[in-house]
PDB file of N, CA and C in Angstrom:
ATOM      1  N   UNK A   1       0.816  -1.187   0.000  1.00  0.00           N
ATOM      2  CA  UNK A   1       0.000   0.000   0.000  1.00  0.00           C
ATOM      3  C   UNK A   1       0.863   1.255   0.000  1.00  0.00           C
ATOM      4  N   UNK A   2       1.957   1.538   0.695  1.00  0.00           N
ATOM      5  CA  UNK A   2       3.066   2.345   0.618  1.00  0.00           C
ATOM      6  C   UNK A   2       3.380   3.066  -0.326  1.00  0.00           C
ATOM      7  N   UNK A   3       3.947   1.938  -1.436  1.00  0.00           N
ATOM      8  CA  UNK A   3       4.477   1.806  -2.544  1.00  0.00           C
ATOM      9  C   UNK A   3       3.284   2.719  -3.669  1.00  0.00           C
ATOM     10  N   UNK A   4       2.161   2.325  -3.289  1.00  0.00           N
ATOM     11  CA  UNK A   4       0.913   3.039  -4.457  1.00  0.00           C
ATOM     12  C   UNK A   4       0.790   4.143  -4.307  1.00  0.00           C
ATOM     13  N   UNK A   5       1.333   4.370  -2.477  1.00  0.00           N
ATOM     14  CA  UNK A   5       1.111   6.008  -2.431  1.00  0.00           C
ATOM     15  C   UNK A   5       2.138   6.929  -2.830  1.00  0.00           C
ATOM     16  N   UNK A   6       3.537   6.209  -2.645  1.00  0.00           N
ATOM     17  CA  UNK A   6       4.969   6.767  -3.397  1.00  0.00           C
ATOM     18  C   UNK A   6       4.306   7.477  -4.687  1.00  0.00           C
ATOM     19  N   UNK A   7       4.010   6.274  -5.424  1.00  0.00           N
ATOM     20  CA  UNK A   7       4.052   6.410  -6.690  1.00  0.00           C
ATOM     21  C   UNK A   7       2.755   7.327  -7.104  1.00  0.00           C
ATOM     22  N   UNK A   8       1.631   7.546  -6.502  1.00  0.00           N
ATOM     23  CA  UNK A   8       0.564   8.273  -6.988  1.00  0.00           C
ATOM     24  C   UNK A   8       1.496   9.674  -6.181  1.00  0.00           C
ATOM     25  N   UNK A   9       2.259   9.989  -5.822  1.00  0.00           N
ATOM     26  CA  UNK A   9       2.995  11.259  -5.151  1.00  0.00           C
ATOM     27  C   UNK A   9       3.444  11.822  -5.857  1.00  0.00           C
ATOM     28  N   UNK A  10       4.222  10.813  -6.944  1.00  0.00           N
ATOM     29  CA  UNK A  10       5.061  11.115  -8.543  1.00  0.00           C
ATOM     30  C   UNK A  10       4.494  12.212  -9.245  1.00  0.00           C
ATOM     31  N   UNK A  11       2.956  11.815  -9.343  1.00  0.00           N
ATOM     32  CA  UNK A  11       1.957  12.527 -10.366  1.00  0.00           C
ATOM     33  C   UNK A  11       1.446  13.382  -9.717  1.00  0.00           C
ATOM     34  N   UNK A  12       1.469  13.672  -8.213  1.00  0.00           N
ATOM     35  CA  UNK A  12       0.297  14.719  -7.820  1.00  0.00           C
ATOM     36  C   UNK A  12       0.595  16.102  -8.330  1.00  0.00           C
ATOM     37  N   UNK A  13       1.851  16.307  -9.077  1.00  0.00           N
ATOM     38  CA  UNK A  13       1.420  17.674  -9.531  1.00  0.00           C
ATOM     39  C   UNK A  13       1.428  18.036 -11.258  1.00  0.00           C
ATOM     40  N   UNK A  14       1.144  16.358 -11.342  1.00  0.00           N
ATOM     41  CA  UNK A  14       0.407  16.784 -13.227  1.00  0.00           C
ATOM     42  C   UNK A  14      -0.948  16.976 -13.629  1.00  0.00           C
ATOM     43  N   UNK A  15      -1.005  18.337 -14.342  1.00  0.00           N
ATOM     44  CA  UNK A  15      -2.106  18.648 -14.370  1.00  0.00           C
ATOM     45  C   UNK A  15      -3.076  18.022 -15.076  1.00  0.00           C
ATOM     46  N   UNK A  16      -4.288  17.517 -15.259  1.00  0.00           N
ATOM     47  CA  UNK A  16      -5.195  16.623 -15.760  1.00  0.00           C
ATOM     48  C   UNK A  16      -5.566  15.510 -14.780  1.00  0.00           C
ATOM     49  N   UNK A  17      -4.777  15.266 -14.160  1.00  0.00           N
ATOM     50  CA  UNK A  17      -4.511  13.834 -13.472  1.00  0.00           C
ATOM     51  C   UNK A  17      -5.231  13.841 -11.901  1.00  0.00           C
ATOM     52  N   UNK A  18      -6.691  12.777 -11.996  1.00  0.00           N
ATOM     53  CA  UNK A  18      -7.270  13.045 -10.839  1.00  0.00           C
ATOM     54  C   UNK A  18      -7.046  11.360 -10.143  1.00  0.00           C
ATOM     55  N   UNK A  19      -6.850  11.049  -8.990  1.00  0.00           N
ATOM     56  CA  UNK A  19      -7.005   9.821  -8.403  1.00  0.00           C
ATOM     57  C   UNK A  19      -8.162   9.755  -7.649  1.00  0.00           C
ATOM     58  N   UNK A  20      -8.763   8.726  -7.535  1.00  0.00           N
ATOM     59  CA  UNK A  20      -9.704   8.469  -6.853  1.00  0.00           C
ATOM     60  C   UNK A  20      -9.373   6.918  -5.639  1.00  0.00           C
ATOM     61  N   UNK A  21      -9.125   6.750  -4.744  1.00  0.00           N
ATOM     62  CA  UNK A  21      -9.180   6.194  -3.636  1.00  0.00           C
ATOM     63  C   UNK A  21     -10.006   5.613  -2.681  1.00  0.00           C
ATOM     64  N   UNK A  22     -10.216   4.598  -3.064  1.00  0.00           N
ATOM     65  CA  UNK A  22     -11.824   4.039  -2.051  1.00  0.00           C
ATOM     66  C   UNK A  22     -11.039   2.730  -0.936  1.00  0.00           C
ATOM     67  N   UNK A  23     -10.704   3.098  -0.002  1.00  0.00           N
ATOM     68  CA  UNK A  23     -10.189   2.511   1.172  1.00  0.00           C
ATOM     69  C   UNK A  23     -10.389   2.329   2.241  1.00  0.00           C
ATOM     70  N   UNK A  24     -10.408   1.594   3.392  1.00  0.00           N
ATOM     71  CA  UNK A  24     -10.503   2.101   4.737  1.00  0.00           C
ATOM     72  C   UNK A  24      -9.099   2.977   5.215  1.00  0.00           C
ATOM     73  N   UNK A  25      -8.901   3.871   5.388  1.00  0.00           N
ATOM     74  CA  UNK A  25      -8.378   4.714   5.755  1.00  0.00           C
ATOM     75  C   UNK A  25      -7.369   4.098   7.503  1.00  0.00           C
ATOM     76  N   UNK A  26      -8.176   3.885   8.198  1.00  0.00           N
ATOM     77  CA  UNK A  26      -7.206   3.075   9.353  1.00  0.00           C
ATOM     78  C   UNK A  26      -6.375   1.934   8.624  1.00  0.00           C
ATOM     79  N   UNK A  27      -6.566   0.985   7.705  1.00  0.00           N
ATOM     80  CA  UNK A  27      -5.746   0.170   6.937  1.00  0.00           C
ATOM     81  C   UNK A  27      -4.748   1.116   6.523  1.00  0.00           C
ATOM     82  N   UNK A  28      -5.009   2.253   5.562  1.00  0.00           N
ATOM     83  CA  UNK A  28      -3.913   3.375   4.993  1.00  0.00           C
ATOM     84  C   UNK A  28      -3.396   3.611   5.925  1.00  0.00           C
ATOM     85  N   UNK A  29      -3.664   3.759   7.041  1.00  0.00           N
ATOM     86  CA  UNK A  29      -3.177   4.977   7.913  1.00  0.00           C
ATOM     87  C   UNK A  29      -2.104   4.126   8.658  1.00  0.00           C
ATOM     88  N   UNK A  30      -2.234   2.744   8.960  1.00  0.00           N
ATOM     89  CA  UNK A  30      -0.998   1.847   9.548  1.00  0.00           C
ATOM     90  C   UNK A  30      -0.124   1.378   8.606  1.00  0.00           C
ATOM     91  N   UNK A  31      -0.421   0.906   7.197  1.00  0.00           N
ATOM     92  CA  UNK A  31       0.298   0.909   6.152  1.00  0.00           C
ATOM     93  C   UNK A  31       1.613   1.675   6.251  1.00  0.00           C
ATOM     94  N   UNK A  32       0.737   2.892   6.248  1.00  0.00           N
ATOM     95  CA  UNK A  32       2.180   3.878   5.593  1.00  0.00           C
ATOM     96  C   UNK A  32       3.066   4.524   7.127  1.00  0.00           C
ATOM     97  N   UNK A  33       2.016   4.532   8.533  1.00  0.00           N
ATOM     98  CA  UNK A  33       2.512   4.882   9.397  1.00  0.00           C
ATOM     99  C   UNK A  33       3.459   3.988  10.010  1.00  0.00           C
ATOM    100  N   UNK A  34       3.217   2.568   9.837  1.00  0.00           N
ATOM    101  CA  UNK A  34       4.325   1.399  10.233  1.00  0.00           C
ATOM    102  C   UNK A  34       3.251   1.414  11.982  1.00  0.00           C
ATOM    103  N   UNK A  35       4.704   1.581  12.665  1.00  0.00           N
ATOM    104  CA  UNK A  35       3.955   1.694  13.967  1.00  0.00           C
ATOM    105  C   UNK A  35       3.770   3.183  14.621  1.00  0.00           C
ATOM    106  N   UNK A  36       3.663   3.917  14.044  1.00  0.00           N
ATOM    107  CA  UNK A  36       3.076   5.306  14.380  1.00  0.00           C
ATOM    108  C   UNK A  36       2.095   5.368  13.679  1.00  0.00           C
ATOM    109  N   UNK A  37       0.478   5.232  13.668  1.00  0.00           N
ATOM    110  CA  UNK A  37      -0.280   5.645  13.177  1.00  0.00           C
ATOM    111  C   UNK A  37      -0.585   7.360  13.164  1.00  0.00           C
ATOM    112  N   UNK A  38      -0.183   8.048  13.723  1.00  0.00           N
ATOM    113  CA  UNK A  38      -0.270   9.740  13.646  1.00  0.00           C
ATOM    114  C   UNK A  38       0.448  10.062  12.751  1.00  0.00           C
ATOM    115  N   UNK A  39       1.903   9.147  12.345  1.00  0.00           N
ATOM    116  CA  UNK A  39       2.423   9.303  11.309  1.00  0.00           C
ATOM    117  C   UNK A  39       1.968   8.951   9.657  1.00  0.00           C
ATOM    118  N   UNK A  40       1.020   7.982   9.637  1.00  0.00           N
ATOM    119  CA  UNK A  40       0.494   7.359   8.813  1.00  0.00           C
ATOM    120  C   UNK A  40      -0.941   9.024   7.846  1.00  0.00           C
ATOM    121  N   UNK A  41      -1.328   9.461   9.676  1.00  0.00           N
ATOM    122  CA  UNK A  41      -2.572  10.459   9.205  1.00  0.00           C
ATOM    123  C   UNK A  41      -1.509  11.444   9.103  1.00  0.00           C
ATOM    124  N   UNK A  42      -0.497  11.872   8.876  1.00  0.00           N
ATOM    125  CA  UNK A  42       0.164  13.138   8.368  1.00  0.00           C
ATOM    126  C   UNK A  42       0.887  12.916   7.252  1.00  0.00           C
ATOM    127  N   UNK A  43       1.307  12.003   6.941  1.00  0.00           N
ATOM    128  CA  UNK A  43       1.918  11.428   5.613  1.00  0.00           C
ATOM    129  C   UNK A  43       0.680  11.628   4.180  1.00  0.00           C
ATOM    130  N   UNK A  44      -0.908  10.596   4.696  1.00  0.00           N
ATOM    131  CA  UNK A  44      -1.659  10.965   4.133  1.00  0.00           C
ATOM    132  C   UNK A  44      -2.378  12.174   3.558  1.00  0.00           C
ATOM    133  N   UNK A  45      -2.277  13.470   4.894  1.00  0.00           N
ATOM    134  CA  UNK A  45      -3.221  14.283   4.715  1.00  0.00           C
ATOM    135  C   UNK A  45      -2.170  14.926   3.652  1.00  0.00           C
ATOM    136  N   UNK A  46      -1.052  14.842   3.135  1.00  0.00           N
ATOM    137  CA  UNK A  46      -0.294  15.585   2.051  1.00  0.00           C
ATOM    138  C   UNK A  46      -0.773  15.372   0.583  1.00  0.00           C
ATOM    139  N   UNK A  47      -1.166  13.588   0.795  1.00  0.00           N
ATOM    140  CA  UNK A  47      -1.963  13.492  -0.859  1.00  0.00           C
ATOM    141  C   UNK A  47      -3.579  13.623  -0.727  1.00  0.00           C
ATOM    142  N   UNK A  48      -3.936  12.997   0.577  1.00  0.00           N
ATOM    143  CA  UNK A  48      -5.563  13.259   0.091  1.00  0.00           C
ATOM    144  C   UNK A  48      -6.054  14.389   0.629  1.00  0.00           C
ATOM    145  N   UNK A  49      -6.524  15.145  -0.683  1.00  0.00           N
ATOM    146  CA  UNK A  49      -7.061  16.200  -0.253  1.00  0.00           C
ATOM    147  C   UNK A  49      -8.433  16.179  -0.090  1.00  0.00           C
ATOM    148  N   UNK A  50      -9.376  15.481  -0.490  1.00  0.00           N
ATOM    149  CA  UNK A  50     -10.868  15.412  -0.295  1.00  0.00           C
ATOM    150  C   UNK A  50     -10.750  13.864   0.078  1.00  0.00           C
ATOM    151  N   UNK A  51     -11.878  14.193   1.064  1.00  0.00           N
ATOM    152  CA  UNK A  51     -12.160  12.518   1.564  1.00  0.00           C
ATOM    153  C   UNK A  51     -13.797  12.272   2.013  1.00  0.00           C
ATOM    154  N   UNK A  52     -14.450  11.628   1.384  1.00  0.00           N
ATOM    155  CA  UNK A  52     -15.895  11.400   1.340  1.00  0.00           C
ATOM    156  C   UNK A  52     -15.732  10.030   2.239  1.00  0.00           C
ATOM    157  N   UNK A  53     -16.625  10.049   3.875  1.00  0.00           N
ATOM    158  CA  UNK A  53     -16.530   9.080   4.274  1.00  0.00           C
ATOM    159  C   UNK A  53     -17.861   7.731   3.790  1.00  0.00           C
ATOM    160  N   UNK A  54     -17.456   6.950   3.771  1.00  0.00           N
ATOM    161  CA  UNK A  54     -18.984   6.127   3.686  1.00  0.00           C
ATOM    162  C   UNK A  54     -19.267   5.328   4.727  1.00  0.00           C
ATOM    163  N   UNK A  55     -20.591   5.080   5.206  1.00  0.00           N
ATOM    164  CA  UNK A  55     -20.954   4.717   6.723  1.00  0.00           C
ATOM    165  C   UNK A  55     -21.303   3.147   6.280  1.00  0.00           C
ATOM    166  N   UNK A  56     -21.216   2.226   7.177  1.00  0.00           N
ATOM    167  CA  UNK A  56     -20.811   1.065   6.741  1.00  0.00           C
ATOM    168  C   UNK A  56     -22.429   0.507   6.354  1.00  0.00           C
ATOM    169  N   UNK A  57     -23.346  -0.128   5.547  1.00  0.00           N
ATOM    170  CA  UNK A  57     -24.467  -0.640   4.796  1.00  0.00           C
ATOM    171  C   UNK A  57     -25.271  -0.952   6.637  1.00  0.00           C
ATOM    172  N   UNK A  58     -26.624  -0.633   6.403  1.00  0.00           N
ATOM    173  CA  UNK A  58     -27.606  -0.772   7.292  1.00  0.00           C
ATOM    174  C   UNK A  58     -27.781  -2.555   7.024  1.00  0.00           C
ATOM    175  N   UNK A  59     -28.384  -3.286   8.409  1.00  0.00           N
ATOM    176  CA  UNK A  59     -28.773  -4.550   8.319  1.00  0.00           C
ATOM    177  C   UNK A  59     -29.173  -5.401   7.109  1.00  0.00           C
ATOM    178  N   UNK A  60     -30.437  -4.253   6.869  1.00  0.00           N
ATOM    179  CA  UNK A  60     -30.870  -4.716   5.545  1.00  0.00           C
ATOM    180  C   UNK A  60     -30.177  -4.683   4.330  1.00  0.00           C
ATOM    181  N   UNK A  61     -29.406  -3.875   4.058  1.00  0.00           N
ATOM    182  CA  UNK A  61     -28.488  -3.517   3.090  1.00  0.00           C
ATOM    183  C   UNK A  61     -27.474  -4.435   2.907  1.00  0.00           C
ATOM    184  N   UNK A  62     -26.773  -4.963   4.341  1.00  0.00           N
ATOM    185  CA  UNK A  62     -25.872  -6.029   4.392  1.00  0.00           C
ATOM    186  C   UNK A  62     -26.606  -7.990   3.944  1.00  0.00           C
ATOM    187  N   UNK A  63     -27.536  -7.661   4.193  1.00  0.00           N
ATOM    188  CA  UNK A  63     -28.471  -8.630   4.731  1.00  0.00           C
ATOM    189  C   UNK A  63     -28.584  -9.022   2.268  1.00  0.00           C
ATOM    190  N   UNK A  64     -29.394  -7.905   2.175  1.00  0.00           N
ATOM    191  CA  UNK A  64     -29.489  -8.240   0.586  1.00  0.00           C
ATOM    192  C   UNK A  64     -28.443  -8.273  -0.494  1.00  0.00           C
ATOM    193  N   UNK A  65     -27.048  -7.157   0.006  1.00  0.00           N
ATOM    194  CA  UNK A  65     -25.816  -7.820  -0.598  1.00  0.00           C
ATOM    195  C   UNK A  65     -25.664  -9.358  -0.144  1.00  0.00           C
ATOM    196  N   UNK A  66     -25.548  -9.969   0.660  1.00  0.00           N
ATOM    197  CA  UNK A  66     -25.139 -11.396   0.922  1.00  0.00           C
ATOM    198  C   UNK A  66     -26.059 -11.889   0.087  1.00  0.00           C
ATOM    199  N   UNK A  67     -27.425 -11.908   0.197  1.00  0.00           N
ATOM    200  CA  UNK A  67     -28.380 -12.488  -0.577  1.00  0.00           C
ATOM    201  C   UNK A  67     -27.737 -12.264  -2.023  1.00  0.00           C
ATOM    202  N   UNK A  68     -27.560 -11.504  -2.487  1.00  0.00           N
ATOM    203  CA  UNK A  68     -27.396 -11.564  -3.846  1.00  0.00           C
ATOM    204  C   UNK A  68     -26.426 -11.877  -4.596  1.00  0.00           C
ATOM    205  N   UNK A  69     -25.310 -11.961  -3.530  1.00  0.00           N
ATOM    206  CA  UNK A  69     -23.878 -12.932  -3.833  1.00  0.00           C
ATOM    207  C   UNK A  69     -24.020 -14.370  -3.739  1.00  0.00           C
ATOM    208  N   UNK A  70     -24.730 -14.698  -2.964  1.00  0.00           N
ATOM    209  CA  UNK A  70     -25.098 -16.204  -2.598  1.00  0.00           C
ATOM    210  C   UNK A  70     -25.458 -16.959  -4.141  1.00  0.00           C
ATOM    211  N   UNK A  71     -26.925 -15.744  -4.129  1.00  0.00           N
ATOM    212  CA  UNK A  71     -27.734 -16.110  -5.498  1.00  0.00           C
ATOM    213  C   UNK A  71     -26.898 -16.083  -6.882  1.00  0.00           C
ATOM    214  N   UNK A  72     -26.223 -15.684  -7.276  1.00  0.00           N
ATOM    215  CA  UNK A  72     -25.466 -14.890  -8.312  1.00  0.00           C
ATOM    216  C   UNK A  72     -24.360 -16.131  -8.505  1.00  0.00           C
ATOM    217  N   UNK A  73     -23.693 -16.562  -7.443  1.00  0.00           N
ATOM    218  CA  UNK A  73     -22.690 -17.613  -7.317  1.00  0.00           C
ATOM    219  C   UNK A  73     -23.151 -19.272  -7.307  1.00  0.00           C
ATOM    220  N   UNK A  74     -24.577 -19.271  -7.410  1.00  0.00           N
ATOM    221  CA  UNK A  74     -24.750 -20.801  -7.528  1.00  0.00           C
ATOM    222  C   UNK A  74     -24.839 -21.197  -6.036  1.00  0.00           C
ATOM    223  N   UNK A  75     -24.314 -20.439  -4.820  1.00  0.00           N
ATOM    224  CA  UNK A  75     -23.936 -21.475  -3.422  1.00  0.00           C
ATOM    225  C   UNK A  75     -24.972 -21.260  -2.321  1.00  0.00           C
ATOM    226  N   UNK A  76     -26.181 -20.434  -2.904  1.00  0.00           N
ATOM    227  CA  UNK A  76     -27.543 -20.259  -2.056  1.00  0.00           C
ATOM    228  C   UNK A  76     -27.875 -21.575  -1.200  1.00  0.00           C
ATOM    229  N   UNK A  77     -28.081 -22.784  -1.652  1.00  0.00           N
ATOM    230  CA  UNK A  77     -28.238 -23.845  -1.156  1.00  0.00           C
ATOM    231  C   UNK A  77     -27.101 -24.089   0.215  1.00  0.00           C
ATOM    232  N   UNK A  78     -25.978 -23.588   0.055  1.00  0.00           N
ATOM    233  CA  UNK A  78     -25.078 -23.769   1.319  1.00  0.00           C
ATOM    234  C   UNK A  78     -25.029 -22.843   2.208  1.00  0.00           C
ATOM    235  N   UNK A  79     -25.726 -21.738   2.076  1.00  0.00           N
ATOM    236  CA  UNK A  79     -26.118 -20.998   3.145  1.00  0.00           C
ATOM    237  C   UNK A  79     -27.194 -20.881   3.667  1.00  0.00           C
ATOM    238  N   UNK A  80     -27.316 -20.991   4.973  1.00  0.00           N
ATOM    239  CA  UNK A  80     -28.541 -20.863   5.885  1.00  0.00           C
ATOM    240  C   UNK A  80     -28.066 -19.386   6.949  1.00  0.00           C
ATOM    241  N   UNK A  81     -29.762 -18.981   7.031  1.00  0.00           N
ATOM    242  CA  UNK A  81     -29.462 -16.957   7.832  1.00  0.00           C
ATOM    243  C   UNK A  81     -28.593 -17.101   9.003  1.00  0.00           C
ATOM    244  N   UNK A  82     -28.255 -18.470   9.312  1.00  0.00           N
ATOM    245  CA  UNK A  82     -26.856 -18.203  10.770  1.00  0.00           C
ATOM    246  C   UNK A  82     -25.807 -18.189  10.059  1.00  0.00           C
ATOM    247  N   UNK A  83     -25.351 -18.341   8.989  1.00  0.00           N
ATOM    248  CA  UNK A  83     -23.791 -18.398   8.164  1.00  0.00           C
ATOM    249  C   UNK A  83     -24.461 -17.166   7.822  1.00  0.00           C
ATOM    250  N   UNK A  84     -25.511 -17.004   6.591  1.00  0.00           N
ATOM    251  CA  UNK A  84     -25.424 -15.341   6.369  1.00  0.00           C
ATOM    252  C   UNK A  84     -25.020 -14.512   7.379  1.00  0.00           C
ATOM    253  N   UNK A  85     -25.475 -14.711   8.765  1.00  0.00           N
ATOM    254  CA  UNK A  85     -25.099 -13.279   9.860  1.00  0.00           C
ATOM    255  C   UNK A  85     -23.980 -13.342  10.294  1.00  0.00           C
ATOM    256  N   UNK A  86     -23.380 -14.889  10.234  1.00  0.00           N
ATOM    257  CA  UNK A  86     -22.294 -15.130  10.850  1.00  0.00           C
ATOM    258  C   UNK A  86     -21.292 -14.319   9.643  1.00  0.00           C
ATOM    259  N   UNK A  87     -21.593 -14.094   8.334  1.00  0.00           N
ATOM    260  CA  UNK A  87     -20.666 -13.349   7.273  1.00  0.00           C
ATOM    261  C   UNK A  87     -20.791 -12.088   7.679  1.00  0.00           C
ATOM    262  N   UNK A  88     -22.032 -11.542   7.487  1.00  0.00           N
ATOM    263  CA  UNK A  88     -22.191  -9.909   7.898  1.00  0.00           C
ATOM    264  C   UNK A  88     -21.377  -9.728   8.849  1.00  0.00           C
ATOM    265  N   UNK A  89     -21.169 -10.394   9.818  1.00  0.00           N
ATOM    266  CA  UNK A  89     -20.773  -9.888  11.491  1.00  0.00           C
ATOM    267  C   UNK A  89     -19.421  -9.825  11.369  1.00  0.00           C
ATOM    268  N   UNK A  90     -18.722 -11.163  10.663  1.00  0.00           N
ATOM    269  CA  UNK A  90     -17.270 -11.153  10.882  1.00  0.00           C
ATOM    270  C   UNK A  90     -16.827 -10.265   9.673  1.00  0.00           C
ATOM    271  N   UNK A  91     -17.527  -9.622   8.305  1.00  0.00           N
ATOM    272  CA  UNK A  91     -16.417  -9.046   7.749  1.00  0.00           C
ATOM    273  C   UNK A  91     -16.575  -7.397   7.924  1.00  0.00           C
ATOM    274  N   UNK A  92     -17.167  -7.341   8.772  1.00  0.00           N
ATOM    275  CA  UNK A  92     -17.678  -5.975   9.588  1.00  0.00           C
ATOM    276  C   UNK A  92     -18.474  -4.868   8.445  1.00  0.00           C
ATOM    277  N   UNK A  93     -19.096  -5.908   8.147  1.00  0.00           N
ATOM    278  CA  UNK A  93     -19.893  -5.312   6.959  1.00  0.00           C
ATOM    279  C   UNK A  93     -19.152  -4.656   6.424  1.00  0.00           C
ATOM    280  N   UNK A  94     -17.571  -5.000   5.621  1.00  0.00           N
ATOM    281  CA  UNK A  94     -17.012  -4.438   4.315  1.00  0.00           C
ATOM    282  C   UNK A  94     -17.047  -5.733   3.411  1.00  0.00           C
ATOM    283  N   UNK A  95     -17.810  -5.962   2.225  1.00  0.00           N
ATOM    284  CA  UNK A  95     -17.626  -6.711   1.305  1.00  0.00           C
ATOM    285  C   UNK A  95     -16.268  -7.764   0.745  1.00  0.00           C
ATOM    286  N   UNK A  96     -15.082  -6.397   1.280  1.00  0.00           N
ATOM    287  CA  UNK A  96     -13.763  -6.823   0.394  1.00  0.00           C
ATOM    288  C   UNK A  96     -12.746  -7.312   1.728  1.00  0.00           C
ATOM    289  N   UNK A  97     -13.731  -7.081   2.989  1.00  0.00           N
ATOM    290  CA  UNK A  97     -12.604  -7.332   3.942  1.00  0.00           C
ATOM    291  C   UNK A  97     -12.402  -9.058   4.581  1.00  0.00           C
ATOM    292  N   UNK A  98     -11.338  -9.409   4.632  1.00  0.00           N
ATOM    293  CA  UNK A  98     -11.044 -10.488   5.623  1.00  0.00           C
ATOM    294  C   UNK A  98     -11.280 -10.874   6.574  1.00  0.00           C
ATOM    295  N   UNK A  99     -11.684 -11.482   7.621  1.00  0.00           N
ATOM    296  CA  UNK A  99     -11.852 -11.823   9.093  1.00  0.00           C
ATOM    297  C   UNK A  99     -10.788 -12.349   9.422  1.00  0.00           C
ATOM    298  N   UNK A 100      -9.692 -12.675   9.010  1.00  0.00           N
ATOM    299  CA  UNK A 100      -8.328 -13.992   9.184  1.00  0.00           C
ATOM    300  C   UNK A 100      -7.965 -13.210  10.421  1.00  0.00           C
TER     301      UNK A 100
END
């Protein structure tokens, strides 16, 4: 993650050139801070200049993404609503995140 921000640093002052960034931000923020996270939010606040937060999907919201991944993938039959909640719960309602 470091490394992407080096390199999007390269370009921040060519003109045309917009990045867009959709992350959890505490992930960024230990990434690049190592073990200073205050270092991580001052390193950052140099490239991102706008930051739109998004609030993590309501029950239902979490509840019909799973449904529709299930459905979509063929594996509806192997899930029952205690594995669905048991997914919602552990990937803290981010789609792309891990529980490991």
């Amino acid at each position: 993650m470091f490394e992407v921000c080096e390199a999007i640093k390269l370009y921040l002052d060519s003109p045309g050139i917009v990045f867009v960034l959709a992350c959890d931000q505490a992930v960024l923020w230990r990434a690049v801070g190592h073990d200073d996270p205050g270092a991580g939010v001052r390193y950052l606040e140099k490239i991102i200049q706008v930051s739109y937060p998004v609030p993590p999907p309501s029950d239902a919201l979490a509840r019909k993404l799973v449904d529709g991944y299930v459905s979509r993938s063929g594996t509806a039959h192997l899930f029952d609503d205690a594995m669905k909640r048991l997914l919602i719960e552990r990937t803290g309602r981010n789609p792309g995140a891990s529980s490991g």
